[in-house]
PDB file of N, CA and C in Angstrom:
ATOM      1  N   UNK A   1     -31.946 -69.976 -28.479  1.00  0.00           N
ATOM      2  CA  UNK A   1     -33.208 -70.675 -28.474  1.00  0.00           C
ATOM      3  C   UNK A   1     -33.279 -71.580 -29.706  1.00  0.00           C
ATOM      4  N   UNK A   2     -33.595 -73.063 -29.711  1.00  0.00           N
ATOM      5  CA  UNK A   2     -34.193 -73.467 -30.600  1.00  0.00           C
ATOM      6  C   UNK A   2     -34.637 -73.375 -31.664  1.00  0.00           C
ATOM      7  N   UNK A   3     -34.864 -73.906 -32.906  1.00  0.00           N
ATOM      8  CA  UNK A   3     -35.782 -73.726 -34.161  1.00  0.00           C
ATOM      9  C   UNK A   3     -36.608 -75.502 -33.735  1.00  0.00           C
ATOM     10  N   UNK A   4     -37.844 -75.084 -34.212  1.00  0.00           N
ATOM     11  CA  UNK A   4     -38.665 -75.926 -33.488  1.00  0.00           C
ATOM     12  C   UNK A   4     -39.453 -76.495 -35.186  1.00  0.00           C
ATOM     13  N   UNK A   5     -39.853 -77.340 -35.627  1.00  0.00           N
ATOM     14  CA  UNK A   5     -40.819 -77.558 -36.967  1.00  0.00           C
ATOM     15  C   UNK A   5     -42.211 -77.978 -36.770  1.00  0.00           C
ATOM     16  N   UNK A   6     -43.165 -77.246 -37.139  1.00  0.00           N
ATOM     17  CA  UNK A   6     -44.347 -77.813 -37.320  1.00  0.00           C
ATOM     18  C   UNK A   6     -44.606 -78.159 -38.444  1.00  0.00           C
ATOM     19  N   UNK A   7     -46.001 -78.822 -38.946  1.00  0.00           N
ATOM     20  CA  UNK A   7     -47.048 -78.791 -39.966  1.00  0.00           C
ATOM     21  C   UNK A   7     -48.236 -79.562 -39.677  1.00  0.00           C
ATOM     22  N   UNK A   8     -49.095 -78.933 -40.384  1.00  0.00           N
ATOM     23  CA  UNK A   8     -50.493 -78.834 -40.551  1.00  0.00           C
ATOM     24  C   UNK A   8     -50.828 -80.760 -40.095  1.00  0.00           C
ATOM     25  N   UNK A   9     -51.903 -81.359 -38.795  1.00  0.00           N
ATOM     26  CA  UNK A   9     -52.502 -82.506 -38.500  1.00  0.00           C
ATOM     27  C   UNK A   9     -52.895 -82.850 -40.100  1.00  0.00           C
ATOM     28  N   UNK A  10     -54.078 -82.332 -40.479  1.00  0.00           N
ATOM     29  CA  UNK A  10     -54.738 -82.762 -41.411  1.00  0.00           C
ATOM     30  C   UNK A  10     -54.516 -81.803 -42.647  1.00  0.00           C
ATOM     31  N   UNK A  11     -53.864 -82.213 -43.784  1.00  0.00           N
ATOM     32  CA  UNK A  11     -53.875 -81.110 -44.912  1.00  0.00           C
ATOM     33  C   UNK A  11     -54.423 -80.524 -45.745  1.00  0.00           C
ATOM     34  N   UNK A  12     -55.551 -81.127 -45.522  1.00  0.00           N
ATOM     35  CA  UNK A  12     -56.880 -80.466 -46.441  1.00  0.00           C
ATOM     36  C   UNK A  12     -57.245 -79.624 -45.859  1.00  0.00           C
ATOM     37  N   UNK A  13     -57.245 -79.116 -44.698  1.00  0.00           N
ATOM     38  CA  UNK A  13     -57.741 -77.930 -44.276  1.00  0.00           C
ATOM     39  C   UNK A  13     -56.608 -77.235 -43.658  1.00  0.00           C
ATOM     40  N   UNK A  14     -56.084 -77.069 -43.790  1.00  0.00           N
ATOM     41  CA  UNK A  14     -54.436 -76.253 -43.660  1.00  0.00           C
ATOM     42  C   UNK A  14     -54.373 -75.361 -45.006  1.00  0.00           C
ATOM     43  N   UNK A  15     -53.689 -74.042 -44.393  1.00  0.00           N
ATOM     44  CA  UNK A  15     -53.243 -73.220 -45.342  1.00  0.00           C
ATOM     45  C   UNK A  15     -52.326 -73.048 -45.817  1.00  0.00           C
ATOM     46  N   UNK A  16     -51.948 -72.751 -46.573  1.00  0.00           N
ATOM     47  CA  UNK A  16     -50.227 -72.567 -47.050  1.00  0.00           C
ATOM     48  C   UNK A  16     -49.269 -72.389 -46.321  1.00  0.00           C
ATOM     49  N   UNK A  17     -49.301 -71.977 -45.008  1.00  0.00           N
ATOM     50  CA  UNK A  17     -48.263 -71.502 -44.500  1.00  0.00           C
ATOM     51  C   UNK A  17     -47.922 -73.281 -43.444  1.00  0.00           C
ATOM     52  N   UNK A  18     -49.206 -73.496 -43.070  1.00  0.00           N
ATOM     53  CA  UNK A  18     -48.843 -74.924 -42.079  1.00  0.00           C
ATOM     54  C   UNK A  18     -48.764 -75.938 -43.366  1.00  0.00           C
ATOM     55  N   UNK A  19     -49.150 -76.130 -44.548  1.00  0.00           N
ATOM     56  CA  UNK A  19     -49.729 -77.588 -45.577  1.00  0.00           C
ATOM     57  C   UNK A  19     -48.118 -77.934 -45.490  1.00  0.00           C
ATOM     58  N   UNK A  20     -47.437 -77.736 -45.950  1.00  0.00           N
ATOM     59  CA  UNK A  20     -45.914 -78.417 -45.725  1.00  0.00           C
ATOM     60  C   UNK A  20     -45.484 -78.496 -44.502  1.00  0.00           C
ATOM     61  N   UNK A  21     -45.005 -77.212 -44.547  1.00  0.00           N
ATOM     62  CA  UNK A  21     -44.011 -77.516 -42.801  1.00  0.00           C
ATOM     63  C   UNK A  21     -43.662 -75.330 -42.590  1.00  0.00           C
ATOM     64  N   UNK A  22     -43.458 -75.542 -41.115  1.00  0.00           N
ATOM     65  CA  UNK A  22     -42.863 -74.128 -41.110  1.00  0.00           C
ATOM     66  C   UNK A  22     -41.941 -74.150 -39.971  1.00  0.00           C
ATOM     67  N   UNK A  23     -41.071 -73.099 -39.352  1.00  0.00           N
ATOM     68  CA  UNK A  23     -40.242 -73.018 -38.192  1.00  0.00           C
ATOM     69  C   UNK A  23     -40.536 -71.893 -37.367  1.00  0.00           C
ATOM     70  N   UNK A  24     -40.482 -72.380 -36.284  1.00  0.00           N
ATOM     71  CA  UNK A  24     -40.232 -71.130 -35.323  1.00  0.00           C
ATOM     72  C   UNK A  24     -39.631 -71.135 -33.973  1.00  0.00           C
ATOM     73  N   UNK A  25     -39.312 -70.054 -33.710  1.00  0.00           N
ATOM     74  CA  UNK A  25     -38.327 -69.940 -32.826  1.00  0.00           C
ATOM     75  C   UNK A  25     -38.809 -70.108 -30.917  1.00  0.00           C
ATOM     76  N   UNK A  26     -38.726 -70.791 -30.548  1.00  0.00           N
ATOM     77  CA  UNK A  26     -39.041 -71.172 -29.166  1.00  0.00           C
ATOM     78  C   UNK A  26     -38.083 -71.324 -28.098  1.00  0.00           C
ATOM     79  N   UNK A  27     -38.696 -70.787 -26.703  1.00  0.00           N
ATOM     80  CA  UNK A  27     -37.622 -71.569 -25.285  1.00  0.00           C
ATOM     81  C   UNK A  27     -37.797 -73.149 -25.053  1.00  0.00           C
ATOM     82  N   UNK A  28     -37.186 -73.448 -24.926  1.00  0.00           N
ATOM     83  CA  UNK A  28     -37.234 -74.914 -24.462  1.00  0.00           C
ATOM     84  C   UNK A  28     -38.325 -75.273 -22.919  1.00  0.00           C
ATOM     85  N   UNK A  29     -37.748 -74.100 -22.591  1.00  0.00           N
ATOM     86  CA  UNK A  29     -39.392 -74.589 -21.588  1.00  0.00           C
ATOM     87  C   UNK A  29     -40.427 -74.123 -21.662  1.00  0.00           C
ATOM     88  N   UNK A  30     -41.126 -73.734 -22.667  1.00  0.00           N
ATOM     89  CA  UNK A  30     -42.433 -73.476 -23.480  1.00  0.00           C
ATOM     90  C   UNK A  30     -42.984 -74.476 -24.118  1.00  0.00           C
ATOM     91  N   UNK A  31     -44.363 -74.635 -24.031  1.00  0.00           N
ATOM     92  CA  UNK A  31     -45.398 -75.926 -24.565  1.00  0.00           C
ATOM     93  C   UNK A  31     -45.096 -75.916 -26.071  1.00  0.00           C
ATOM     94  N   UNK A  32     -45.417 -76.679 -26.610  1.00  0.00           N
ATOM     95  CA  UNK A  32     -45.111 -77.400 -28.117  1.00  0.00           C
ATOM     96  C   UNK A  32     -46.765 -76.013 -28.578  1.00  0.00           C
ATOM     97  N   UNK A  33     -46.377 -75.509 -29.740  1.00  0.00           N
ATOM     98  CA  UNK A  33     -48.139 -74.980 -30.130  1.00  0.00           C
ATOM     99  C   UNK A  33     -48.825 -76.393 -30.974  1.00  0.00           C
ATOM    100  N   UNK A  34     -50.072 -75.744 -30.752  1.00  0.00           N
ATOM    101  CA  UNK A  34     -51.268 -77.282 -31.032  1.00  0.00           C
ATOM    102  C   UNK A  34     -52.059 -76.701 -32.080  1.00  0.00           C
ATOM    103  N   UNK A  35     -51.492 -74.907 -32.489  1.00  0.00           N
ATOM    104  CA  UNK A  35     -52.789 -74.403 -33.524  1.00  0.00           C
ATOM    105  C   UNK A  35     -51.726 -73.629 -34.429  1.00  0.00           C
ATOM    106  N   UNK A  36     -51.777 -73.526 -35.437  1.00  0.00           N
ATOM    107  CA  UNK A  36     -51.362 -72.910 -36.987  1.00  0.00           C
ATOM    108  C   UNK A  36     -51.800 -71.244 -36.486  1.00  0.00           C
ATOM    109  N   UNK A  37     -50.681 -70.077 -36.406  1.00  0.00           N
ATOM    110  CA  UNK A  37     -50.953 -68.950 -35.774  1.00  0.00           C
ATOM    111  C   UNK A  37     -51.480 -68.327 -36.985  1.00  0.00           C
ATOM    112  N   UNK A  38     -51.932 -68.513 -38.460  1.00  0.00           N
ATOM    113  CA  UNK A  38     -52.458 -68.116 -39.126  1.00  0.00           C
ATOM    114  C   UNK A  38     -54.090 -68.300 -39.581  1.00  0.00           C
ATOM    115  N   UNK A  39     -54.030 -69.894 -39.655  1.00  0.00           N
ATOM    116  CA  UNK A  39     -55.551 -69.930 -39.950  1.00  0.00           C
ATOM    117  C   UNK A  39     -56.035 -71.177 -38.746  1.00  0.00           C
ATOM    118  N   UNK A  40     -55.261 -71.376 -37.658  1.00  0.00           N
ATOM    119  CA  UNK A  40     -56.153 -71.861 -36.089  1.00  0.00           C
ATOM    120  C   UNK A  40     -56.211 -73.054 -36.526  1.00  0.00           C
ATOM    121  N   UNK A  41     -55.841 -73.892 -37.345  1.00  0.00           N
ATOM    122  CA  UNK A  41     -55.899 -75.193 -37.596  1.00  0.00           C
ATOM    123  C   UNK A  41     -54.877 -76.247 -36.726  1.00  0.00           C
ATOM    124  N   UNK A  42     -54.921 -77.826 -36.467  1.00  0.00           N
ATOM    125  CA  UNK A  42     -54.394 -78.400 -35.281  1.00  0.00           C
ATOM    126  C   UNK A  42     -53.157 -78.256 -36.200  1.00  0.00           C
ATOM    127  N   UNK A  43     -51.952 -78.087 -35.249  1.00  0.00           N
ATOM    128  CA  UNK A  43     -50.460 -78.780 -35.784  1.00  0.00           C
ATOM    129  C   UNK A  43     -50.230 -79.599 -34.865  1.00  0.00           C
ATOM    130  N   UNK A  44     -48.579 -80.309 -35.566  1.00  0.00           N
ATOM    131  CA  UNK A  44     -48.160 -80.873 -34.738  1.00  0.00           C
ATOM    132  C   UNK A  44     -46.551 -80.897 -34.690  1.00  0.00           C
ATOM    133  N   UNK A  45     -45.843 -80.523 -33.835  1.00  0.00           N
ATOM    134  CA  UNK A  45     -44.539 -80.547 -33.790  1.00  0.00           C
ATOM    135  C   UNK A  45     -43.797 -81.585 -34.641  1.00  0.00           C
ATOM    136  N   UNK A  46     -42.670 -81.843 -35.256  1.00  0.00           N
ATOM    137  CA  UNK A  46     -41.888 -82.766 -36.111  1.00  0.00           C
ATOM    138  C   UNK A  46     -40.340 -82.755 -35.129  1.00  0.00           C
ATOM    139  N   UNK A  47     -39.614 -84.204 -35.533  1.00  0.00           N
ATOM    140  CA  UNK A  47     -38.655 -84.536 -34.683  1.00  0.00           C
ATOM    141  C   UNK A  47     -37.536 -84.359 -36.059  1.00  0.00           C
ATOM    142  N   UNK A  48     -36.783 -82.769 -35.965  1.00  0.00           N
ATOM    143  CA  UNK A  48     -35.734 -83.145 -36.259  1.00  0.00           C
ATOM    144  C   UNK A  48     -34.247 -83.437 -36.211  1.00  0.00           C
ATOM    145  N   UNK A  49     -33.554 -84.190 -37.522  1.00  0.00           N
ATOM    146  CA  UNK A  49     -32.422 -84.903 -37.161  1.00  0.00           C
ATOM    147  C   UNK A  49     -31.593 -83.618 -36.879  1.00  0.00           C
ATOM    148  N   UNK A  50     -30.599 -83.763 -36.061  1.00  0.00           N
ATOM    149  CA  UNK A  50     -29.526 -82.544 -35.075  1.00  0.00           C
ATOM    150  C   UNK A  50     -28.326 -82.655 -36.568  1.00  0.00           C
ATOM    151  N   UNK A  51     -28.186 -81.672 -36.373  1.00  0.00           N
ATOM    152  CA  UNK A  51     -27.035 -81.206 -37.415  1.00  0.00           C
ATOM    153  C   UNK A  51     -25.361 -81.153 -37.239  1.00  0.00           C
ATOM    154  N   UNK A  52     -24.505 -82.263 -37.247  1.00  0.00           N
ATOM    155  CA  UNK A  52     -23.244 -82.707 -36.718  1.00  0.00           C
ATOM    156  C   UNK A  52     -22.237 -82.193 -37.376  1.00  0.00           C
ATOM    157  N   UNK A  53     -21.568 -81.143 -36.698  1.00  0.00           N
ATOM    158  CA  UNK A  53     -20.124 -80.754 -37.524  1.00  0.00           C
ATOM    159  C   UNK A  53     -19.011 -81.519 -36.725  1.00  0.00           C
ATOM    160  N   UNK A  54     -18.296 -82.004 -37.593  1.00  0.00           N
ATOM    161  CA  UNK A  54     -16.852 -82.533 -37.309  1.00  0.00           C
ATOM    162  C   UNK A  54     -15.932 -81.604 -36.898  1.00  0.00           C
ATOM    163  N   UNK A  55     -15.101 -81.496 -36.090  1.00  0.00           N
ATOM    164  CA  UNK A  55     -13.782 -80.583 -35.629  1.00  0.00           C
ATOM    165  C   UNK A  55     -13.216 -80.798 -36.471  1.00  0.00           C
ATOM    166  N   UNK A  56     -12.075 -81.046 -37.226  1.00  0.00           N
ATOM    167  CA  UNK A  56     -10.831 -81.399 -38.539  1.00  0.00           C
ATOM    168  C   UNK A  56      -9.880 -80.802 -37.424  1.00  0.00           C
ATOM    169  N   UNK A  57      -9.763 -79.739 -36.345  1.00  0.00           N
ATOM    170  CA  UNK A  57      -8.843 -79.242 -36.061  1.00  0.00           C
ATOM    171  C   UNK A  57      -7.507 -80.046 -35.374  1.00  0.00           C
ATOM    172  N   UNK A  58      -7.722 -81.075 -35.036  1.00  0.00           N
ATOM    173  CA  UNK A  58      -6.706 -82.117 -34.253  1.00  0.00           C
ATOM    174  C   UNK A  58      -6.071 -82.553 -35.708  1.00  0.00           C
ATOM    175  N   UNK A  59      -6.546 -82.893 -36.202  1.00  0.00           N
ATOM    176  CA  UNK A  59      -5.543 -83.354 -37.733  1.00  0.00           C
ATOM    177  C   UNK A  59      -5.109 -82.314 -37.890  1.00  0.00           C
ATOM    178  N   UNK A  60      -5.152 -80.831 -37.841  1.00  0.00           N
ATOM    179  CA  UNK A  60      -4.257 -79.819 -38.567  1.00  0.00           C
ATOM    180  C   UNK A  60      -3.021 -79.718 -37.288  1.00  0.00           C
ATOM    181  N   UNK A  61      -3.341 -79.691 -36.238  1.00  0.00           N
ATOM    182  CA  UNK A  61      -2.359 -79.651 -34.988  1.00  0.00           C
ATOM    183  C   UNK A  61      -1.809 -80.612 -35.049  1.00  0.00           C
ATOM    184  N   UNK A  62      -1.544 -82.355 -35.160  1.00  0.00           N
ATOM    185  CA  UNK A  62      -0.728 -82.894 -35.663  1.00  0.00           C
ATOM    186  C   UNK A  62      -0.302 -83.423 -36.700  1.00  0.00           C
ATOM    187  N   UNK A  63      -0.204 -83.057 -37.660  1.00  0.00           N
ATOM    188  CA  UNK A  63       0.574 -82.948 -39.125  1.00  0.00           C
ATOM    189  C   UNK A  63       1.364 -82.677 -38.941  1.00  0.00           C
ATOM    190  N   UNK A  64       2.376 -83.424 -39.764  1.00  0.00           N
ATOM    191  CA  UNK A  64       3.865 -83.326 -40.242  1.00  0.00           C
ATOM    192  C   UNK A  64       4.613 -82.209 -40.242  1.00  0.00           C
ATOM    193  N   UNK A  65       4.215 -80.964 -40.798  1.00  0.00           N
ATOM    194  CA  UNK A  65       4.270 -79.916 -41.314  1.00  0.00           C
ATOM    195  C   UNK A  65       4.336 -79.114 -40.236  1.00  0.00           C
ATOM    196  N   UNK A  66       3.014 -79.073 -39.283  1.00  0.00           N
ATOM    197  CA  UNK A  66       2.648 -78.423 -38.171  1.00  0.00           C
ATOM    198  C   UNK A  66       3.747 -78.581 -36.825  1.00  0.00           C
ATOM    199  N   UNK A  67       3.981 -80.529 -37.230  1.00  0.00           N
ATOM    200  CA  UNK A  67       5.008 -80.555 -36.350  1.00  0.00           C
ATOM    201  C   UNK A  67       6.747 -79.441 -36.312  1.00  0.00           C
ATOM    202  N   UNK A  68       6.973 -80.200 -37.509  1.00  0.00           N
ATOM    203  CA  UNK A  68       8.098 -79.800 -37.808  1.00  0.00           C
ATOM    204  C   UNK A  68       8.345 -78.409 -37.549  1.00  0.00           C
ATOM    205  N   UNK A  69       7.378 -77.737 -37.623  1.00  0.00           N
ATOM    206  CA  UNK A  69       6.950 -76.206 -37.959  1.00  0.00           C
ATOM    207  C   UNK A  69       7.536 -75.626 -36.598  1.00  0.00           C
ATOM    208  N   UNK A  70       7.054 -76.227 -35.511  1.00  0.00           N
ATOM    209  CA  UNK A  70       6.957 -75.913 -33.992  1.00  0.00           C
ATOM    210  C   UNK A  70       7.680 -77.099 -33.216  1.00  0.00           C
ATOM    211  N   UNK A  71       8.850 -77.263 -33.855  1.00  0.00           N
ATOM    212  CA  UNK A  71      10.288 -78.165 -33.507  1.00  0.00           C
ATOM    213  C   UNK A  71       9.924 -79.247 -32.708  1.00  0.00           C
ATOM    214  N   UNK A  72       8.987 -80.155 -32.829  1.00  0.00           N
ATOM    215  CA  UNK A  72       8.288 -81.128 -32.228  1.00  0.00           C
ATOM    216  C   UNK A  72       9.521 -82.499 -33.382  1.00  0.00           C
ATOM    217  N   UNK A  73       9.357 -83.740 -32.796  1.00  0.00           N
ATOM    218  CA  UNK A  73       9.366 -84.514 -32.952  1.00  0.00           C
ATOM    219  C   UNK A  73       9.279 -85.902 -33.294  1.00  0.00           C
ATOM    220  N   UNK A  74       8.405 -86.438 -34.358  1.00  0.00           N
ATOM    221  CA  UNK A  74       7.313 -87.298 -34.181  1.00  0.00           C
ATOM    222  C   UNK A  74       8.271 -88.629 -34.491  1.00  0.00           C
ATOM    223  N   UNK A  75       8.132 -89.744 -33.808  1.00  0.00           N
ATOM    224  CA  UNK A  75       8.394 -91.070 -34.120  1.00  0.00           C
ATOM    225  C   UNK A  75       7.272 -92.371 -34.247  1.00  0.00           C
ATOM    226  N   UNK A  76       7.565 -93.046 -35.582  1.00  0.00           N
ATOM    227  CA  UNK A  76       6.859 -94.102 -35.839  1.00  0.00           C
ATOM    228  C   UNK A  76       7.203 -95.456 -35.449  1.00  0.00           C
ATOM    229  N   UNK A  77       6.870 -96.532 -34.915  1.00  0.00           N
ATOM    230  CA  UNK A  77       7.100 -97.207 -34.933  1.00  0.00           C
ATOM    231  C   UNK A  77       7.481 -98.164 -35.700  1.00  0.00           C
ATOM    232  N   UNK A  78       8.751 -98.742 -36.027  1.00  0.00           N
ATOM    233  CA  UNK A  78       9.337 -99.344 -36.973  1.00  0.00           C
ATOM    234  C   UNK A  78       9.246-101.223 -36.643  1.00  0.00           C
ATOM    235  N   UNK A  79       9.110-101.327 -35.469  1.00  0.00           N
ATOM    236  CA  UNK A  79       8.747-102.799 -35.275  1.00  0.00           C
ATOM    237  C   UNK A  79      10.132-103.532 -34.180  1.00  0.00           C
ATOM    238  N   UNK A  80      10.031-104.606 -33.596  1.00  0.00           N
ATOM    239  CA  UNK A  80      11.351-104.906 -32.885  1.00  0.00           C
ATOM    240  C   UNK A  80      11.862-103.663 -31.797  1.00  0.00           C
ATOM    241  N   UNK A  81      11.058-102.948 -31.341  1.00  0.00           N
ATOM    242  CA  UNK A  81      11.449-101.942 -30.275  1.00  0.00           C
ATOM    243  C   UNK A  81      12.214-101.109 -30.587  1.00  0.00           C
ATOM    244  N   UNK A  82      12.157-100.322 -32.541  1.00  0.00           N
ATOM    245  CA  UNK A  82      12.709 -99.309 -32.790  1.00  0.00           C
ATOM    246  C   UNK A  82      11.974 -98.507 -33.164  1.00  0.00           C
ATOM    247  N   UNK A  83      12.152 -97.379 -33.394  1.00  0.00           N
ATOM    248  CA  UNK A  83      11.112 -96.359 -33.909  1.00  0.00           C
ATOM    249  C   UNK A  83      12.096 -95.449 -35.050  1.00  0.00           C
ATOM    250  N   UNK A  84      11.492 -95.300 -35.335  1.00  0.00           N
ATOM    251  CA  UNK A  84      12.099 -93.970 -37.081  1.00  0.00           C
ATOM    252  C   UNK A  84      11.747 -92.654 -36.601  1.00  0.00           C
ATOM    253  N   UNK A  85      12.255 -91.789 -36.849  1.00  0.00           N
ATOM    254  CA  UNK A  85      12.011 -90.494 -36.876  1.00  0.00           C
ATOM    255  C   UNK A  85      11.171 -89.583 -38.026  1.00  0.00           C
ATOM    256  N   UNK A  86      10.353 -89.336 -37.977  1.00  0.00           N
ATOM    257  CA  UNK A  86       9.796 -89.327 -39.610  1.00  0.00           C
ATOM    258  C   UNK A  86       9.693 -87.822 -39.670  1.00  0.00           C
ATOM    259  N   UNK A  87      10.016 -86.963 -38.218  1.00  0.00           N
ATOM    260  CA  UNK A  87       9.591 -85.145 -38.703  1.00  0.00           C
ATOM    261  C   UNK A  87      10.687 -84.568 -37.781  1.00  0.00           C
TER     262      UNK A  87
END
């Protein structure tokens, strides 16, 4: 399930727990909440940015090293329709 962010419409009348921001845990097909479950004040949901991890794992599977390792082959192109052998 989700982590979802609220905080407090108006902050002068918000309590500590909505005046910044807070999280909670929701289904995706459940309504957005419209009230602060502490002191009943309006919230309003916040849009946040998605958190992107990179794989690295394709660079470790072909490396030099990796090749050589597991009797692979690698050729570079040398130019004029030859290639070098470099592993």
């Amino acid at each position: 399930m989700p982590f979802y962010t609220y905080r407090a419409v108006t902050p002068e009348a918000s309590c500590d727990y909505c005046l910044k921001s807070f999280e909670t845990v929701q289904s995706i097909k459940s309504d957005a909440m419209t009230e602060c479950p502490k002191c009943h004040n309006p919230i309003v949901r916040l849009i946040q940015p998605v958190q992107f991890v990179q794989d690295t794992s394709e660079k470790k599977i072909l490396s030099d090293e990796n090749l050589k390792k597991h009797g692979f082959k690698k050729l570079v192109n040398a130019g004029g329709g030859k290639f070098d052998e470099v592993v």
